[in-house]
N, C-alpha and C. Protein backbone atom coordinates (compact mmCIF):
# COMPACT_ATOMS: atom_id res chain seq x y z
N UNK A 1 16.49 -39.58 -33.52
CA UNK A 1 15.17 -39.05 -33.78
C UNK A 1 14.29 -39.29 -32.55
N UNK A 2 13.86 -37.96 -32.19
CA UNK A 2 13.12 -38.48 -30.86
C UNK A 2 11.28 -38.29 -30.86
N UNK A 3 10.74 -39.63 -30.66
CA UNK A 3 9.12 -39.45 -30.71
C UNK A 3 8.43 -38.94 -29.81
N UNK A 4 7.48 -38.85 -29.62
CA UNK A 4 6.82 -38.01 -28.84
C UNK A 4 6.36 -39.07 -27.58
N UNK A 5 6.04 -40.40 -28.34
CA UNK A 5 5.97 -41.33 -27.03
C UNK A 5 7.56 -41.35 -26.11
N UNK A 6 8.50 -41.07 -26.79
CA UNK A 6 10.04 -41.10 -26.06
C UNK A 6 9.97 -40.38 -24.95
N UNK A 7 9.68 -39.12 -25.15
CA UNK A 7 9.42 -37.72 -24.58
C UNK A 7 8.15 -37.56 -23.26
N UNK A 8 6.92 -38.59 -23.22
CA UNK A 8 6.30 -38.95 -22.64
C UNK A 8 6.86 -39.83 -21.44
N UNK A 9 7.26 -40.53 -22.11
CA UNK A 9 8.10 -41.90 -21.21
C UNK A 9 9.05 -41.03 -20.25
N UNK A 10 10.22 -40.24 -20.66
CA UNK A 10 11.23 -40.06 -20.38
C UNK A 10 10.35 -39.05 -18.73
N UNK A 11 9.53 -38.16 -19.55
CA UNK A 11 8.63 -37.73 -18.52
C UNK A 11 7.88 -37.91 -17.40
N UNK A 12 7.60 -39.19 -17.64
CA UNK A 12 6.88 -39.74 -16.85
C UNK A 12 8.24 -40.36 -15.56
N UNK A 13 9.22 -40.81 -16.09
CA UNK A 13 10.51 -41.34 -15.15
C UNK A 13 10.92 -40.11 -14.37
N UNK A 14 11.33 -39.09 -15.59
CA UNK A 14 11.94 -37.95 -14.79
C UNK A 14 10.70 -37.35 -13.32
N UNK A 15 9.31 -37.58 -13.33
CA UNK A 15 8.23 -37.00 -12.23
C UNK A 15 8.65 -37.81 -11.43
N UNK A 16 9.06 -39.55 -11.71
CA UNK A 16 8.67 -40.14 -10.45
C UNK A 16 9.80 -40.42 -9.58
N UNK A 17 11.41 -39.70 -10.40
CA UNK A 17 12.37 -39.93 -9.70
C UNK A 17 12.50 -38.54 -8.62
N UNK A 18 12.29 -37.29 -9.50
CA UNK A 18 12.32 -35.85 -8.77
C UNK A 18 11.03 -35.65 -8.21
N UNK A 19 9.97 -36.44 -7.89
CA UNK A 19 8.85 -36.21 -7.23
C UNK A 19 9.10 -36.00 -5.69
N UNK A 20 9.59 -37.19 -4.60
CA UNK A 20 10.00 -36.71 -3.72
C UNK A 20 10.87 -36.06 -3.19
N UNK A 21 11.89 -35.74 -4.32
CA UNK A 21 13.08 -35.02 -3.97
C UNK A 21 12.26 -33.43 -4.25
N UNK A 22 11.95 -33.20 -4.81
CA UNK A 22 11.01 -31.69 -5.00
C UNK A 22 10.10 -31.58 -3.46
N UNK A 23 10.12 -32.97 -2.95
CA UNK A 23 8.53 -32.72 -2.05
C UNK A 23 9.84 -31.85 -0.70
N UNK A 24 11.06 -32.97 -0.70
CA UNK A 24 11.62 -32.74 0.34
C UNK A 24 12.29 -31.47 0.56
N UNK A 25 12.64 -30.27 -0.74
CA UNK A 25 13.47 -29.65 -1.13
C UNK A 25 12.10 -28.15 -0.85
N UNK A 26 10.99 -28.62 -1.14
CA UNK A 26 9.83 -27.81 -0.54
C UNK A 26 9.42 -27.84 1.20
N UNK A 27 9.31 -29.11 1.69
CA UNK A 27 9.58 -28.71 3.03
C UNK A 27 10.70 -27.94 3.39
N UNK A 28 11.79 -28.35 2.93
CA UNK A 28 12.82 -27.03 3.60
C UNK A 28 12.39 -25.85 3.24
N UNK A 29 12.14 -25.70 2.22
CA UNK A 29 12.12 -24.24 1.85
C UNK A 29 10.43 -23.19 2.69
N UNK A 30 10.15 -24.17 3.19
CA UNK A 30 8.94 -23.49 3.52
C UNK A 30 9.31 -23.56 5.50
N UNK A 31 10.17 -24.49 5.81
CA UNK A 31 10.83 -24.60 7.33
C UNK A 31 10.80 -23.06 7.17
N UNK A 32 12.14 -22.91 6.45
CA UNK A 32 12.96 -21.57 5.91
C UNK A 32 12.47 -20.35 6.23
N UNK A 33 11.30 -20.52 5.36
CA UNK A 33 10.25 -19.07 5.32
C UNK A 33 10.18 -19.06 6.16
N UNK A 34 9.92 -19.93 7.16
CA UNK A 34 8.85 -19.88 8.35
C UNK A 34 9.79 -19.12 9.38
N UNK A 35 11.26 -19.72 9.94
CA UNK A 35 12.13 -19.38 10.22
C UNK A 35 12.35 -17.80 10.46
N UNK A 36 12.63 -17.50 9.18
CA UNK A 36 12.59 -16.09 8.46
C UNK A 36 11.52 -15.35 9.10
N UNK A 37 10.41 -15.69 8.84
CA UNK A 37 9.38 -14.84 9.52
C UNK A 37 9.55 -14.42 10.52
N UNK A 38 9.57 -15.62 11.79
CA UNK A 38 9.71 -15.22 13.17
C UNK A 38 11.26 -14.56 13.47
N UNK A 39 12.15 -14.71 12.83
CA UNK A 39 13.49 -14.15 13.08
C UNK A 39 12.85 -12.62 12.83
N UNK A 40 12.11 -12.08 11.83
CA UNK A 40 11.81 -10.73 11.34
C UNK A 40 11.02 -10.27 12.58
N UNK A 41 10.22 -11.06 13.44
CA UNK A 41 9.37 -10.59 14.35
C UNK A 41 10.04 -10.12 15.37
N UNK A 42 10.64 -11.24 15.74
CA UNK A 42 11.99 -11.25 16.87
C UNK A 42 12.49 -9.59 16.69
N UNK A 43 13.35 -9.22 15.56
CA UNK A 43 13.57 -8.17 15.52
C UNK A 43 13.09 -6.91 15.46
N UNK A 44 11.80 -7.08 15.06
CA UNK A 44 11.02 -5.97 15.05
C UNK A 44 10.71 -5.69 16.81
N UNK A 45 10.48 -7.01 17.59
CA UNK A 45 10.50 -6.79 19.05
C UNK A 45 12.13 -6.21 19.53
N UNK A 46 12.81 -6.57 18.70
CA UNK A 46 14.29 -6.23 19.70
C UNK A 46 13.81 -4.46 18.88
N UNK A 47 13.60 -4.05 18.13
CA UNK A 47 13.34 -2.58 18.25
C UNK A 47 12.36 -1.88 18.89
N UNK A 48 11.22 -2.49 19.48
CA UNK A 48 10.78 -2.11 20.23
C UNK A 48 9.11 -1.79 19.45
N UNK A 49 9.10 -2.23 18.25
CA UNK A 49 7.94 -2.41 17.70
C UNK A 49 7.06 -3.57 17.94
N UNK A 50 6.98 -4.20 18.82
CA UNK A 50 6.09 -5.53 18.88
C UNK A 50 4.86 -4.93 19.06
N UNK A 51 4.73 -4.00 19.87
CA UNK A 51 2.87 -3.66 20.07
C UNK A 51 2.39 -3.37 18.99
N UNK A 52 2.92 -2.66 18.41
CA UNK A 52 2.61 -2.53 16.58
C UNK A 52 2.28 -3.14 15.78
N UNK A 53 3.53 -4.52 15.90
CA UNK A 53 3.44 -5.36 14.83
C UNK A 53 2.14 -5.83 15.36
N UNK A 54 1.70 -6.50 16.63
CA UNK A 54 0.72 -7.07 16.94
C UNK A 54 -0.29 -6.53 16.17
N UNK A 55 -0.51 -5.25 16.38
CA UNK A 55 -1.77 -4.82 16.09
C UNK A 55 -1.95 -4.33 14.31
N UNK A 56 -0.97 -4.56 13.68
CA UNK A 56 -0.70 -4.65 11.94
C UNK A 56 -0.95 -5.88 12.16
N UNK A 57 -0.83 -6.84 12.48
CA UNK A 57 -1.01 -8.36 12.38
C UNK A 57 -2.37 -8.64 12.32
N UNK A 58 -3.08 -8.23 13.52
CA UNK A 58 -4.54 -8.24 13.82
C UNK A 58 -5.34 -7.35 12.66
N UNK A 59 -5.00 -6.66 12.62
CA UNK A 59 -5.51 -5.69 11.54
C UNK A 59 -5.38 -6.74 10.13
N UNK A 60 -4.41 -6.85 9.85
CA UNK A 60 -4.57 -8.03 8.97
C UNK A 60 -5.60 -9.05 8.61
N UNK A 61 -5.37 -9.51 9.66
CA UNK A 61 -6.47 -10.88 9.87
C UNK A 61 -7.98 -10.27 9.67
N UNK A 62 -8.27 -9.48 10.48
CA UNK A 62 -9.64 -9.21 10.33
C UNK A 62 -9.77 -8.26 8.74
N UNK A 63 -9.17 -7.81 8.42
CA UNK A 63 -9.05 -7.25 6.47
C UNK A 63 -9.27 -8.10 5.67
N UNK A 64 -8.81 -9.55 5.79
CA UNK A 64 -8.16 -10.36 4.82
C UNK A 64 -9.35 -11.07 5.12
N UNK A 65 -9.82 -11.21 6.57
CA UNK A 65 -11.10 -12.31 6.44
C UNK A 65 -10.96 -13.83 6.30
N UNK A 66 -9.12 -13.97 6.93
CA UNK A 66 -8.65 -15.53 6.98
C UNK A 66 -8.98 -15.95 8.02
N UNK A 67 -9.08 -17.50 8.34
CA UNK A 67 -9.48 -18.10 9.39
C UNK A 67 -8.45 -18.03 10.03
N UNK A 68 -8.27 -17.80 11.51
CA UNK A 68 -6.82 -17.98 12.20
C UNK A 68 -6.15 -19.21 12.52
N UNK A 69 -7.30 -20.15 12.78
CA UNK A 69 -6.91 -21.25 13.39
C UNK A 69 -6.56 -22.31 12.36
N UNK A 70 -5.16 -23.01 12.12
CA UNK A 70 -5.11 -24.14 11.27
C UNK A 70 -4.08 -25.43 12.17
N UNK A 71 -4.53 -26.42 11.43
CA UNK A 71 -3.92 -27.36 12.06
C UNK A 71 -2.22 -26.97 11.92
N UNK A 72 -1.34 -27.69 13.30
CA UNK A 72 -0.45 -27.41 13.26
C UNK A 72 1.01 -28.17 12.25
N UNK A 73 0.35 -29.33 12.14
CA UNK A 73 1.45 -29.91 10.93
C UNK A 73 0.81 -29.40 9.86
N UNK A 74 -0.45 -29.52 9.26
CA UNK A 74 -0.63 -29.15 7.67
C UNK A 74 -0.07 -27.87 7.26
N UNK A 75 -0.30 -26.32 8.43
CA UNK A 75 0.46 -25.37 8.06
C UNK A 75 2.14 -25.67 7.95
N UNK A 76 2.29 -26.05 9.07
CA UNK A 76 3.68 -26.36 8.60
C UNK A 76 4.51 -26.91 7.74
N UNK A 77 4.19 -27.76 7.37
CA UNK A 77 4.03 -28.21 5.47
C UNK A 77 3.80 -27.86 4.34
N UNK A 78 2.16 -26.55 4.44
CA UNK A 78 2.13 -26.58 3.30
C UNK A 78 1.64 -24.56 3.35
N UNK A 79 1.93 -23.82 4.46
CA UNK A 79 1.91 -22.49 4.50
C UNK A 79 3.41 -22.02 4.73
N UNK A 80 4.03 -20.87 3.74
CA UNK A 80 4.84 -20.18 3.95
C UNK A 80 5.27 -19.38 5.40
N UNK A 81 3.98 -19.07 5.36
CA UNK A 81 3.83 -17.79 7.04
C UNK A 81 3.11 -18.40 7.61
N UNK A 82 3.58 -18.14 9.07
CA UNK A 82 3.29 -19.37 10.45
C UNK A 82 1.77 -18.04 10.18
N UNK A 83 0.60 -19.22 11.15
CA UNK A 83 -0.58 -18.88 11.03
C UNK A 83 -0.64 -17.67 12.12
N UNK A 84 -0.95 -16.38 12.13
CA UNK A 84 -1.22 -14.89 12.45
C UNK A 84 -1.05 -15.36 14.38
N UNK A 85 -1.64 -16.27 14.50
CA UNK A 85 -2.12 -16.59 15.80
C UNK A 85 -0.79 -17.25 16.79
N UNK A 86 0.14 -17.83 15.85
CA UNK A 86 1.34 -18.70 16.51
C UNK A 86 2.17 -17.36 16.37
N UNK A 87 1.74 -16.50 15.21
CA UNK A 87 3.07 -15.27 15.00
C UNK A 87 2.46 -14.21 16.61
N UNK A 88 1.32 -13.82 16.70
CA UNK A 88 1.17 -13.12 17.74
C UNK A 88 1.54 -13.88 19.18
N UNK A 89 1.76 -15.25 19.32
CA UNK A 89 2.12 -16.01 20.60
C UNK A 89 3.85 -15.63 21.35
N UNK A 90 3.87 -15.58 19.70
CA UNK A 90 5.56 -15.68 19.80
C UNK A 90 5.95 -14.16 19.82
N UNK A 91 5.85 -13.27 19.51
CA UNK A 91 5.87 -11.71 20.21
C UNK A 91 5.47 -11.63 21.23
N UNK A 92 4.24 -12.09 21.32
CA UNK A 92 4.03 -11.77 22.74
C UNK A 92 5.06 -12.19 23.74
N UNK A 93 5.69 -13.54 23.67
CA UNK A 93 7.29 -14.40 24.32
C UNK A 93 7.87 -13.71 24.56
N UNK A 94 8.33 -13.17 23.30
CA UNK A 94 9.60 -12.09 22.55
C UNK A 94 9.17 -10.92 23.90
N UNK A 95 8.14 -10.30 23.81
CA UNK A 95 7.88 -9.16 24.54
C UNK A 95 8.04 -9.27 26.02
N UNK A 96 7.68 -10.61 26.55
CA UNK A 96 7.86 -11.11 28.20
C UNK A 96 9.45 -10.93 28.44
N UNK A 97 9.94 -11.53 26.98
CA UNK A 97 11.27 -12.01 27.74
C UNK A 97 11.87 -10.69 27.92
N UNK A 98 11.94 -9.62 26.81
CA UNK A 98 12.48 -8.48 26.73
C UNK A 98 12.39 -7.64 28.55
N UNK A 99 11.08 -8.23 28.70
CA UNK A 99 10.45 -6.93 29.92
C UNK A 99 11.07 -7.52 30.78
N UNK A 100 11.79 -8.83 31.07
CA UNK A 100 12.23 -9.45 32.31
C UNK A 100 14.27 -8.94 32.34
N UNK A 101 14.49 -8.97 31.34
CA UNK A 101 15.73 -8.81 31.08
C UNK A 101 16.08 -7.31 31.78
């Protein structure tokens, strides 16, 4: 027979054992995204869309009315998509390196 204080208890163990294992299993998964993103950029530059994307990117930002600038560990921790400003740095890379090759 199970009480409701049982069920509390058991609850309270099960948060504090999977608490950091959830925390750690969320940093990866947000590395991941992040990953993902710039791999998608990357390719959109290996087709030859980077001036584009740039300027869908920018267009973005000023629509949406987000701040660009965030600290660089807290996004990385706790934002899916690298902040508009590190994604336009890194095309722009993408785009140098392409033009030198």
């Amino acid at each position: 027979r199970c009480r409701a204080a049982d069920l509390i208890a058991l609850s309270v163990i099960f948060d504090h054992i999977f608490g950091p294992v959830n925390s750690v299993i969320k940093t990866a998964m947000t590395y991941l995204t992040r990953c993902n993103e710039f791999q998608a950029d990357r390719y959109a530059v290996g087709l030859g869309l980077g001036a584009k994307l740039q300027t869908s990117l920018s267009k973005l930002l000023t629509d949406n009315l987000s701040f660009p600038v965030a600290d660089r560990l807290y996004s990385m921790f706790n934002y899916s998509h690298p902040p508009i400003l590190e994604r336009l740095a890194a095309i722009r890379s993408e785009m140098d390196k392409k033009k030198t090759e």
